[in-house]
C-alpha atoms as a PDB file:
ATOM      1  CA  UNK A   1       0.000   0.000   0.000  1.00  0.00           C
ATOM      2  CA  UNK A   2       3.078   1.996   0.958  1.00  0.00           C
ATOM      3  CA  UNK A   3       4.390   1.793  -2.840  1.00  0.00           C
ATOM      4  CA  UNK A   4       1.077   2.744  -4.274  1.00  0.00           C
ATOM      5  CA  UNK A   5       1.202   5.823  -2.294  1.00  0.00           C
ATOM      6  CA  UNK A   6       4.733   6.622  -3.186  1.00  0.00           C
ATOM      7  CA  UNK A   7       3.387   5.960  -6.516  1.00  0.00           C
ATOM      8  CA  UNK A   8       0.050   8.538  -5.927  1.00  0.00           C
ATOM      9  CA  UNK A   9       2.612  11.224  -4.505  1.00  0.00           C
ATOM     10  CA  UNK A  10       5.178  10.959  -7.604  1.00  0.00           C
ATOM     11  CA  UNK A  11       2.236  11.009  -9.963  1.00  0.00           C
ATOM     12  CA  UNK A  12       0.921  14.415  -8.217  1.00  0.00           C
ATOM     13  CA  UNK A  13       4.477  16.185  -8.381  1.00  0.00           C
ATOM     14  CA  UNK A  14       4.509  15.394 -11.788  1.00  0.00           C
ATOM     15  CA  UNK A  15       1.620  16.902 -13.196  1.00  0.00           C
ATOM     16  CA  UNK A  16       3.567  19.466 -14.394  1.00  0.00           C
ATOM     17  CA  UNK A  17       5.013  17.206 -16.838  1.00  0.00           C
ATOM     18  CA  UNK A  18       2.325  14.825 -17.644  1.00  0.00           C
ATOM     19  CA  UNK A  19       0.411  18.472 -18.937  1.00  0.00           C
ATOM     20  CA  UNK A  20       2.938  18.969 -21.020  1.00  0.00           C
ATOM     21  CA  UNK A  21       3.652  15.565 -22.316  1.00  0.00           C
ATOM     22  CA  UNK A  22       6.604  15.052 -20.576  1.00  0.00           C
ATOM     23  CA  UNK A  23       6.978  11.321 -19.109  1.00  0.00           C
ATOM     24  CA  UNK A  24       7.789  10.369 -15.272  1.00  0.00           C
ATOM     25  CA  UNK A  25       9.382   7.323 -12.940  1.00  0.00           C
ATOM     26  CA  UNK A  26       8.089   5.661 -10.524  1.00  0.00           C
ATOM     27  CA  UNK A  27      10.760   3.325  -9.352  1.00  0.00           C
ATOM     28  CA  UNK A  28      10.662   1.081  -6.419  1.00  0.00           C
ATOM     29  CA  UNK A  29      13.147  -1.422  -4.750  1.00  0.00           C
ATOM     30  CA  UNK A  30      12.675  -4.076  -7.809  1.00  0.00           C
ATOM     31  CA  UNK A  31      11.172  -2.195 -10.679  1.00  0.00           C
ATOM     32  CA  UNK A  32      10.967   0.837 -12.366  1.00  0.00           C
ATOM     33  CA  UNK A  33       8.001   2.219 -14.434  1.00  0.00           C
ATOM     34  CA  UNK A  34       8.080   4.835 -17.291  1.00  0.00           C
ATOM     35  CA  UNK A  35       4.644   6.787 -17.657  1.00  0.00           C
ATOM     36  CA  UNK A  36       3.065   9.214 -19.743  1.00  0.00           C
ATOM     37  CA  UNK A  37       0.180   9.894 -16.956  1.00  0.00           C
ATOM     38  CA  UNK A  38      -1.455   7.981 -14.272  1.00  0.00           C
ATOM     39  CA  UNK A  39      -3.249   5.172 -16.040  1.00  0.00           C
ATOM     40  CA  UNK A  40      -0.866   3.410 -18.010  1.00  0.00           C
ATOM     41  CA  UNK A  41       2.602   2.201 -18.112  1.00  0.00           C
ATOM     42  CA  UNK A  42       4.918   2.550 -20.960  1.00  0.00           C
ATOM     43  CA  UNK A  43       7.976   0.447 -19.779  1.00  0.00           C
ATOM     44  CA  UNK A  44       8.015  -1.578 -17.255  1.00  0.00           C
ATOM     45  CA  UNK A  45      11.769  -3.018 -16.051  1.00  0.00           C
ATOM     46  CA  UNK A  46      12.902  -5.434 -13.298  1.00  0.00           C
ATOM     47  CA  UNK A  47      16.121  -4.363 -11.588  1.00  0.00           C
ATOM     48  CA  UNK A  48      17.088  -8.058 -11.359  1.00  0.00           C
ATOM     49  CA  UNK A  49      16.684  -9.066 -14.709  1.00  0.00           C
ATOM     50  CA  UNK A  50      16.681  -5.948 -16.865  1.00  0.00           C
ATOM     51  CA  UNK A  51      16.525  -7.262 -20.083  1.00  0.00           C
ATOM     52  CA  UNK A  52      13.581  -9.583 -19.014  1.00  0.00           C
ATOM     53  CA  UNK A  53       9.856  -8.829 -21.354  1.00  0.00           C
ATOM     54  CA  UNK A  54       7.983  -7.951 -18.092  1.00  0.00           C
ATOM     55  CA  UNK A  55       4.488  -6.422 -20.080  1.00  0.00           C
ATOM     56  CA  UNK A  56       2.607  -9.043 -22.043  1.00  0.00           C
ATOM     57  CA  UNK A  57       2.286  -6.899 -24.969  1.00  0.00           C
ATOM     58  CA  UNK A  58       5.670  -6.861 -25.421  1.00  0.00           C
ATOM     59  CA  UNK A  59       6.218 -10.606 -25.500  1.00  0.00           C
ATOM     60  CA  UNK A  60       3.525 -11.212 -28.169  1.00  0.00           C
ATOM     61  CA  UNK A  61       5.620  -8.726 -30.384  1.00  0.00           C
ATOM     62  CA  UNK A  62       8.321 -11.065 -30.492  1.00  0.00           C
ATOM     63  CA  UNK A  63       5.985 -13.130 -32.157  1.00  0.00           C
ATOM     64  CA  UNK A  64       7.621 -11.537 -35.655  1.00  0.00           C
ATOM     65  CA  UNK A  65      10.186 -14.580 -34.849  1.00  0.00           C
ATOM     66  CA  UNK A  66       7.527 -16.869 -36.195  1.00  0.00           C
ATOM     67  CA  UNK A  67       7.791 -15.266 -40.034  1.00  0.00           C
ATOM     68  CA  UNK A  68      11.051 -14.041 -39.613  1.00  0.00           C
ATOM     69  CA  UNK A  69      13.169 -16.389 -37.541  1.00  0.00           C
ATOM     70  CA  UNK A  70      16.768 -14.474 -38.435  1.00  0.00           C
ATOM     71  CA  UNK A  71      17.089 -11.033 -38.981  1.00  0.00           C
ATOM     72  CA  UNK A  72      19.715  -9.141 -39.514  1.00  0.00           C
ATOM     73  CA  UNK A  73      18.025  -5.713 -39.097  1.00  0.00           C
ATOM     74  CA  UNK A  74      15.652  -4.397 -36.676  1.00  0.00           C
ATOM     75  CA  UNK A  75      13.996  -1.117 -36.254  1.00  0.00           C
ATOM     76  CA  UNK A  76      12.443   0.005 -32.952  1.00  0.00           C
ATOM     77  CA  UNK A  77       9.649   3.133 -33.751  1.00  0.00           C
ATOM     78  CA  UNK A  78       9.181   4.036 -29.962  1.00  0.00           C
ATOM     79  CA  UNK A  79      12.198   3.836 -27.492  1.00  0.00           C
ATOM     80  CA  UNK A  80      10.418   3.699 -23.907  1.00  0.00           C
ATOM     81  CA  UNK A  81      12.385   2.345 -21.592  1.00  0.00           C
ATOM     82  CA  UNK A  82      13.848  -0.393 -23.748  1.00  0.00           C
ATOM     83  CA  UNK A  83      12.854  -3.347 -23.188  1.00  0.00           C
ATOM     84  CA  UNK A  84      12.354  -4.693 -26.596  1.00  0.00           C
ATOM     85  CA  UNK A  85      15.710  -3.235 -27.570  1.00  0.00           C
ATOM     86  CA  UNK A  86      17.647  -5.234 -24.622  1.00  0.00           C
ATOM     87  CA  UNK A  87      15.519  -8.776 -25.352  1.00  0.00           C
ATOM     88  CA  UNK A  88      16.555  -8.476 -29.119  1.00  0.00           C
ATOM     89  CA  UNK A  89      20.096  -7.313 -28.398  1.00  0.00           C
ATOM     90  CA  UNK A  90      20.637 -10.540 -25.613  1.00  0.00           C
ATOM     91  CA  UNK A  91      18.245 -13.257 -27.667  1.00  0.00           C
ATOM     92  CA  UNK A  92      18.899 -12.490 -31.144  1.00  0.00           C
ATOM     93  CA  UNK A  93      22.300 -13.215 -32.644  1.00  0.00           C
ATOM     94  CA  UNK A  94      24.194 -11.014 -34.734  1.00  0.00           C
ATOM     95  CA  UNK A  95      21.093  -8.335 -35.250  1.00  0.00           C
ATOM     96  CA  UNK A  96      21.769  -4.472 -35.487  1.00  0.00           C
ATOM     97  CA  UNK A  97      19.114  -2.823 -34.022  1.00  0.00           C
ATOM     98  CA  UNK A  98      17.992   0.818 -34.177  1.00  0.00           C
ATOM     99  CA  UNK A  99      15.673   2.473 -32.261  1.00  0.00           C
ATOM    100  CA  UNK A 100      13.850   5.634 -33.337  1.00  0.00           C
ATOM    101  CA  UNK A 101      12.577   8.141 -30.349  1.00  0.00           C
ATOM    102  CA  UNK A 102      11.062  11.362 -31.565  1.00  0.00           C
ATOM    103  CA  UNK A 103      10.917  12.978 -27.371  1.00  0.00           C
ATOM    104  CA  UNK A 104      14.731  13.588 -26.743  1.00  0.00           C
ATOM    105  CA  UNK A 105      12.983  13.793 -22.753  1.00  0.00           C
ATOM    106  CA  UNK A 106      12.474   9.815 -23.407  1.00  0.00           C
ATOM    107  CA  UNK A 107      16.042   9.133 -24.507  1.00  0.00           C
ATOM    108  CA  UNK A 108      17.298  11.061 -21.587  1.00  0.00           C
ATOM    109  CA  UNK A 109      16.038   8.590 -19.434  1.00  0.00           C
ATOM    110  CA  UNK A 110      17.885   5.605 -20.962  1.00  0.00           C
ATOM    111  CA  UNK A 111      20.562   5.294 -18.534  1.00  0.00           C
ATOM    112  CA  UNK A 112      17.975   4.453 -15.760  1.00  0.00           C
ATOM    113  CA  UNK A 113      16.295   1.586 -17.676  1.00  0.00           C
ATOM    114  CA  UNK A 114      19.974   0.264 -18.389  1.00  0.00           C
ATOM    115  CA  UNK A 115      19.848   0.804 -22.318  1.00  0.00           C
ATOM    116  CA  UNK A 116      22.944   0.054 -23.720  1.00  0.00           C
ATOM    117  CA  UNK A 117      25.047   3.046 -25.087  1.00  0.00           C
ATOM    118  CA  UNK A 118      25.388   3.288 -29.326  1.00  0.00           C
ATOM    119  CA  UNK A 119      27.934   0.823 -30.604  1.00  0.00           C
ATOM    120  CA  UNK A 120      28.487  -1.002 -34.100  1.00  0.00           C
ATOM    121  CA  UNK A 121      25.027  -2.920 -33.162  1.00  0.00           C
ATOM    122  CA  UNK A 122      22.753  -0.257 -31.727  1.00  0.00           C
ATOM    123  CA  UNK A 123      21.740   3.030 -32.001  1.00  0.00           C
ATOM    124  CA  UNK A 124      19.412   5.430 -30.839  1.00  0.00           C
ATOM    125  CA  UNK A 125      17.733   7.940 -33.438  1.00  0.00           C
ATOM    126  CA  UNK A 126      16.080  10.822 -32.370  1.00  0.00           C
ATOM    127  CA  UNK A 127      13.642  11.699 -34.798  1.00  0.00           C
ATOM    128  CA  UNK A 128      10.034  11.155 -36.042  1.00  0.00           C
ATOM    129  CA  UNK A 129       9.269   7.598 -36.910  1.00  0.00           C
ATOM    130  CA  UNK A 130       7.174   8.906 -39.687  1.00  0.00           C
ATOM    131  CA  UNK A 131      10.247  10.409 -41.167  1.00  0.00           C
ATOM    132  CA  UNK A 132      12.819   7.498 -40.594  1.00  0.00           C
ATOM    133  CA  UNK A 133      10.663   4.965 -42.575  1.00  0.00           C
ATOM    134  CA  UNK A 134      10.191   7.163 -45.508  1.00  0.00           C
ATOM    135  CA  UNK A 135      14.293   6.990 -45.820  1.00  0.00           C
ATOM    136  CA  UNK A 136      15.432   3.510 -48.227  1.00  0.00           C
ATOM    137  CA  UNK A 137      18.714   4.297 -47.693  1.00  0.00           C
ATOM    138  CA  UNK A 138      18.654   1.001 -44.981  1.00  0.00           C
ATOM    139  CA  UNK A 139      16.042  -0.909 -45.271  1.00  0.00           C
ATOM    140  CA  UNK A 140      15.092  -3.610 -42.475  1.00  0.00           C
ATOM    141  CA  UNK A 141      14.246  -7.249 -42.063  1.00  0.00           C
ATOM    142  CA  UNK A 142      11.605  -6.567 -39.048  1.00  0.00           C
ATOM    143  CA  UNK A 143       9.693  -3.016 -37.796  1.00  0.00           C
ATOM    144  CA  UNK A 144       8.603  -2.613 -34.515  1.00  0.00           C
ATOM    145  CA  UNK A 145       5.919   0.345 -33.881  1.00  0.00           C
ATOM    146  CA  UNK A 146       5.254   1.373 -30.411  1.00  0.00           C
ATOM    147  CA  UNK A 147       5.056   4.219 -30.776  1.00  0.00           C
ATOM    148  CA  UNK A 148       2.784   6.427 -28.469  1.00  0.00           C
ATOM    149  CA  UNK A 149       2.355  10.241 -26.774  1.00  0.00           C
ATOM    150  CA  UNK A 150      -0.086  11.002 -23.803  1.00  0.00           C
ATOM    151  CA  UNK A 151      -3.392  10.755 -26.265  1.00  0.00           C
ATOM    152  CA  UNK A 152      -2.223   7.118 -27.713  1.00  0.00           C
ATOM    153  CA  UNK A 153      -1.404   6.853 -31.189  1.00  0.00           C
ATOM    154  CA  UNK A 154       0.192   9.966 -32.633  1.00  0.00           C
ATOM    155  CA  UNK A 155      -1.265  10.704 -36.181  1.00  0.00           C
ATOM    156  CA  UNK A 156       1.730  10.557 -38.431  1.00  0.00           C
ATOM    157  CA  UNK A 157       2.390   6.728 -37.368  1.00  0.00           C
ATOM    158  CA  UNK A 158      -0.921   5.125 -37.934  1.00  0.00           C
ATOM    159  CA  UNK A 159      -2.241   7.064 -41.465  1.00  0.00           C
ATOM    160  CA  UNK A 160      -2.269   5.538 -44.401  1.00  0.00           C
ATOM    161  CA  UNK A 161       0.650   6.717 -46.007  1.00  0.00           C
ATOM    162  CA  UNK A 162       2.397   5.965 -42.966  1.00  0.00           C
ATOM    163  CA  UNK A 163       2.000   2.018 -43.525  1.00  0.00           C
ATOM    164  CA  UNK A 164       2.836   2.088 -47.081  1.00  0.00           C
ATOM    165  CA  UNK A 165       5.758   3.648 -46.250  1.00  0.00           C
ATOM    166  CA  UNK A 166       6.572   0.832 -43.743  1.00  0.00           C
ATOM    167  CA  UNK A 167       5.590  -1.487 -46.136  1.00  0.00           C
ATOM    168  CA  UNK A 168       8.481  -0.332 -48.708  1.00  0.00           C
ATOM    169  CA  UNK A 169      11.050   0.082 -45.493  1.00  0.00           C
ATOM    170  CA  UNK A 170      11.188  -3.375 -45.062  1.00  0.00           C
ATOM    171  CA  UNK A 171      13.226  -6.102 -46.838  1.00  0.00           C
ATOM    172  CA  UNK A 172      11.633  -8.877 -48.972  1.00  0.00           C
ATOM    173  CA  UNK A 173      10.110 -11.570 -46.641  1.00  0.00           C
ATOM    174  CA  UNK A 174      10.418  -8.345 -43.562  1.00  0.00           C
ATOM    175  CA  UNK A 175       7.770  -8.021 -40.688  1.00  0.00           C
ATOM    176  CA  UNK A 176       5.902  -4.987 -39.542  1.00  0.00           C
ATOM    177  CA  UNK A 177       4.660  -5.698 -35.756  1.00  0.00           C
ATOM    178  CA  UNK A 178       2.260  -2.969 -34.675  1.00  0.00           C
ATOM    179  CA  UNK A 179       1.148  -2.256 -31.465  1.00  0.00           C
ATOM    180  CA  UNK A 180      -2.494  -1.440 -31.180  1.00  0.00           C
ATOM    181  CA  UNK A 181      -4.792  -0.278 -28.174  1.00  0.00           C
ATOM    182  CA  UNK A 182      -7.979  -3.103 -28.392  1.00  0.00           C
ATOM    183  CA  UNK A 183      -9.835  -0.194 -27.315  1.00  0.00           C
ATOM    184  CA  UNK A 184      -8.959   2.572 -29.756  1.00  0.00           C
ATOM    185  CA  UNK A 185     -11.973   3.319 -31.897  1.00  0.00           C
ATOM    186  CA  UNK A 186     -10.420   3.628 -34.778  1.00  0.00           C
ATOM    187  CA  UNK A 187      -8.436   0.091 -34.393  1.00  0.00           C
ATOM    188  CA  UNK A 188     -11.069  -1.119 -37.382  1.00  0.00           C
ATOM    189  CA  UNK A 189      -9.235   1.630 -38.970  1.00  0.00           C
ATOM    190  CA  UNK A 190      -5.946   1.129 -38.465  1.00  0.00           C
ATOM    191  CA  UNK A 191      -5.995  -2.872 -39.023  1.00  0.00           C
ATOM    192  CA  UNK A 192      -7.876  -1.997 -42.671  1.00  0.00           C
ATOM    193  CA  UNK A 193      -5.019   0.664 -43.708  1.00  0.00           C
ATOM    194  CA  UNK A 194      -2.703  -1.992 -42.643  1.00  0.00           C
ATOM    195  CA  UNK A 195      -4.205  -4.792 -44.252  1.00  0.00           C
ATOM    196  CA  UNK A 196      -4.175  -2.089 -47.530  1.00  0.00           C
ATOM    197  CA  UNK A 197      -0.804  -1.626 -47.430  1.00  0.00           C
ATOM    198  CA  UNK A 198       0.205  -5.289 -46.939  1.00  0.00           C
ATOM    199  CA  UNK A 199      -2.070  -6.647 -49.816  1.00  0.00           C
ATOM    200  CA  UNK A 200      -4.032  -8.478 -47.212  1.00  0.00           C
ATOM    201  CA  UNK A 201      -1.057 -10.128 -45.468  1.00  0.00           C
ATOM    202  CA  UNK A 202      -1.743  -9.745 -41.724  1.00  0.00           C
ATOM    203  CA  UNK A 203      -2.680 -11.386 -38.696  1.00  0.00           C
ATOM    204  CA  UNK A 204      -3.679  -9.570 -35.490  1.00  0.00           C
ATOM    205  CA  UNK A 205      -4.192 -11.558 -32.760  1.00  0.00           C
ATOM    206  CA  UNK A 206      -4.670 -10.503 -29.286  1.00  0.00           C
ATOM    207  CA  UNK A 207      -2.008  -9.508 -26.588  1.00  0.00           C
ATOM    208  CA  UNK A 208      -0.636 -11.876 -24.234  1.00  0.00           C
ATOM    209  CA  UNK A 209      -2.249  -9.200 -21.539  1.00  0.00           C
ATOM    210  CA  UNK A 210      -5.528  -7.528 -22.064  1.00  0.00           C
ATOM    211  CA  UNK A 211      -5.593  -4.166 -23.393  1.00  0.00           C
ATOM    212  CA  UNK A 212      -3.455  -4.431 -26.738  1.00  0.00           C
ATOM    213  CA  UNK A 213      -3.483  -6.233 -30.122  1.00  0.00           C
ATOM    214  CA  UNK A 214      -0.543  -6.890 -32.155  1.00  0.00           C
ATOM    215  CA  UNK A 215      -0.554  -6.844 -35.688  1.00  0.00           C
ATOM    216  CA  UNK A 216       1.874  -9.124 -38.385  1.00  0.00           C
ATOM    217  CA  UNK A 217       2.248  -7.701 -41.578  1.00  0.00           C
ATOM    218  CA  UNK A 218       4.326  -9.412 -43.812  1.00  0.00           C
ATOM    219  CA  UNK A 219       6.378  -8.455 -47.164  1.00  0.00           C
ATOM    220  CA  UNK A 220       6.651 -11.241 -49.565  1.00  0.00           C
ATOM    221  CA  UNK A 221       5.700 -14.856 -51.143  1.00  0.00           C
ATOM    222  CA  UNK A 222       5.474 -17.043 -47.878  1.00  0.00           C
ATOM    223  CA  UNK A 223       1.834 -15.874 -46.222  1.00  0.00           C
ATOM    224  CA  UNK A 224       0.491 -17.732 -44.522  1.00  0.00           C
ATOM    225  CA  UNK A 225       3.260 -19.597 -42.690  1.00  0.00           C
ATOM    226  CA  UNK A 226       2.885 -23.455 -42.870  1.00  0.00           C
ATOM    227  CA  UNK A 227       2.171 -24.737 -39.239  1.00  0.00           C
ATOM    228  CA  UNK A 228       4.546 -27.387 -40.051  1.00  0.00           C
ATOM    229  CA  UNK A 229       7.272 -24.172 -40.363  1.00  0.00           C
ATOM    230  CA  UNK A 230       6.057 -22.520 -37.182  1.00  0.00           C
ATOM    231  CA  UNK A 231       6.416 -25.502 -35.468  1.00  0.00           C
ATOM    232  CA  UNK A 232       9.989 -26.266 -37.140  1.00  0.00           C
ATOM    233  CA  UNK A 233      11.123 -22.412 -35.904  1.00  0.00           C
ATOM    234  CA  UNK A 234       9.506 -22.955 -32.424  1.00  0.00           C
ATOM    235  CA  UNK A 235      11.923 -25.866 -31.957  1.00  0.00           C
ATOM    236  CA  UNK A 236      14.786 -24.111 -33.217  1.00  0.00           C
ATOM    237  CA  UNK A 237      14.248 -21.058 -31.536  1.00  0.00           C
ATOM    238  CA  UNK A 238      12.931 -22.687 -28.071  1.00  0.00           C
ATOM    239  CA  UNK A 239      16.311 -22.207 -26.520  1.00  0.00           C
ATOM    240  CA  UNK A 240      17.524 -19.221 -27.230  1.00  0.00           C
ATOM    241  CA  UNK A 241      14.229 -17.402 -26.196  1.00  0.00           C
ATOM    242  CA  UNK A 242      12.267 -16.726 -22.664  1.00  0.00           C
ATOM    243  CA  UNK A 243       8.848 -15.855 -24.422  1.00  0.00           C
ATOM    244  CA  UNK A 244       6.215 -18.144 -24.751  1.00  0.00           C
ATOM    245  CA  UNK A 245       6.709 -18.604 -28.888  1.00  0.00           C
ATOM    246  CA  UNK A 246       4.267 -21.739 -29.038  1.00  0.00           C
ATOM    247  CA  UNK A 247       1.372 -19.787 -27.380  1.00  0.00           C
ATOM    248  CA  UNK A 248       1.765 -16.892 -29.981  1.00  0.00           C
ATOM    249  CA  UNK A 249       1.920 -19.428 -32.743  1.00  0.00           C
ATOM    250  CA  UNK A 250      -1.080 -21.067 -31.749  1.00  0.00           C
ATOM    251  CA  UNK A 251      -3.349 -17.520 -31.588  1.00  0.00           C
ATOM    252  CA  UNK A 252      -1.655 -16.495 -35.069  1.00  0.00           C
ATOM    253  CA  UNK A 253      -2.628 -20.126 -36.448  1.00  0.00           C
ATOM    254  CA  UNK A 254      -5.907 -19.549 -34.972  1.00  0.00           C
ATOM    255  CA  UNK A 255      -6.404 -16.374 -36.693  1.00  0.00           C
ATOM    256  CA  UNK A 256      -5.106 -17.192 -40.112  1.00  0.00           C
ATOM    257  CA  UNK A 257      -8.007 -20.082 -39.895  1.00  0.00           C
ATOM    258  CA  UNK A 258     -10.670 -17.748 -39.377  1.00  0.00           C
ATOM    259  CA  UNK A 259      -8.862 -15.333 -41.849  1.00  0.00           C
ATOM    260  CA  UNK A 260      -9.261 -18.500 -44.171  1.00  0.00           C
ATOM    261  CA  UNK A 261     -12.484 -19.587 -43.100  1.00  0.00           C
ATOM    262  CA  UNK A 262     -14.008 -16.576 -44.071  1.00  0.00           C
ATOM    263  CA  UNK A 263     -12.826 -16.237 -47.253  1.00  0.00           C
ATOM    264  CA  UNK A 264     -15.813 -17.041 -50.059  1.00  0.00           C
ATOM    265  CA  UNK A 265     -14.749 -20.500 -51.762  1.00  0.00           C
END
């Protein structure tokens, strides 16, 4: 009860900041929480395992290991406090991962969420997402959006144009993972400008936690994966990973049958 009061009393002598869009801490003796405002968290880290995927939502976006089992390149659109960033770096080999953070206030606060500092395999771009994936001058193999202000989804990363131009930042047989509030009323939207731009080739399946849905668009000739290839990457992968891969890969293979079902024959 303590904590939640510490919490209640941070949250107060931030309003300031939360007005203005500026995000706050709240960190305790084993985690530390980034926040826009008082009803939901944006990172969430544990001080024991920092690199661990503590918020469900961010565990189902992994799921992009399921059509894309090796990348090489991975883009981040939303820094937070990391976490996705520090699970790639420590789980997948060999990747280079950027990550693209358009408040400079966010990045400022990477040193208490232990992000790593830029090196030959990371780096931290501050700039509009909407910008970065309009550049081809490096294209990627997976894109992560989660990206989000104070109001939710900022304008100029969920418009149509906005998707196509993901669409053309990725690399033949590439990934675009989107995180999307289930409660937004324009998901319906969102899901149709992505499906749009991906010439039908997504699957959104619900968040391992309620509250988000995570969308798989993919670039290229092999949609729908075979279950017989999910289940050959789950093995492979197994291993190497701490999320859940099988559980993701049976809502995605649920989905895709009801994507198929409802096709007329």
């Amino acid at each position: 009860m303590s904590e939640l009061n510490d919490f209640f009393f941070e949250y107060l002598s931030s309003l300031p900041q939360t007005v203005a869009g500026k995000p706050f801490l709240h960190e305790g003796d084993r985690d530390i929480t980034l926040h826009f405002d008082f009803a939901a968290t944006q990172s969430h880290m544990r001080k024991s395992n920092p690199d661990k995927l503590v918020l469900g939502y961010t565990r189902t976006m992994m799921g992009f290991l399921l059509f894309h089992p090796k990348p090489e390149r991975i883009a981040m659109i939303g820094l937070g406090g990391g976490s996705l960033a520090k699970y790639c770096l420590r789980h997948v080999p060999d990747v280079h991962f950027t990550a693209v953070e358009i408040n400079p206030k966010v990045i400022a606060l990477r040193d208490k969420f232990l992000i790593p500092q830029d090196g030959p395999n990371f780096e931290v771009v501050c700039a509009d997402g909407a910008v970065y994936v309009r550049d081809r001058s490096k294209l990627v193999d997976v894109l992560l959006v989660d990206g989000f202000d104070r109001d939710g989804h900022p304008g100029q990363l969920c418009s149509a144009g906005f998707y196509d131009h993901c669409y053309a930042k990725l690399r033949d047989g590439g990934v675009l993972v989107v995180n999307i509030l289930s409660g937004d009323p324009k998901f319906g939207t969102y899901a149709a400008r992505i499906r749009d731009s991906f010439n039908g080739q997504v699957v959104i399946v619900e968040a391992e936690e309620w509250g988000n849905k995570i969308a798989f668009a993919y670039k290229g000739k092999d949609f729908p994966p075979l279950a017989t290839t999910m289940s050959e990457r789950i093995r492979d992968l197994g291993p190497t990973h701490t999320v859940a891969l099988h559980t993701i890969a049976q809502k995605v293979a649920q989905r895709l049958k009801q994507r198929t079902s409802s096709i007329p024959q």
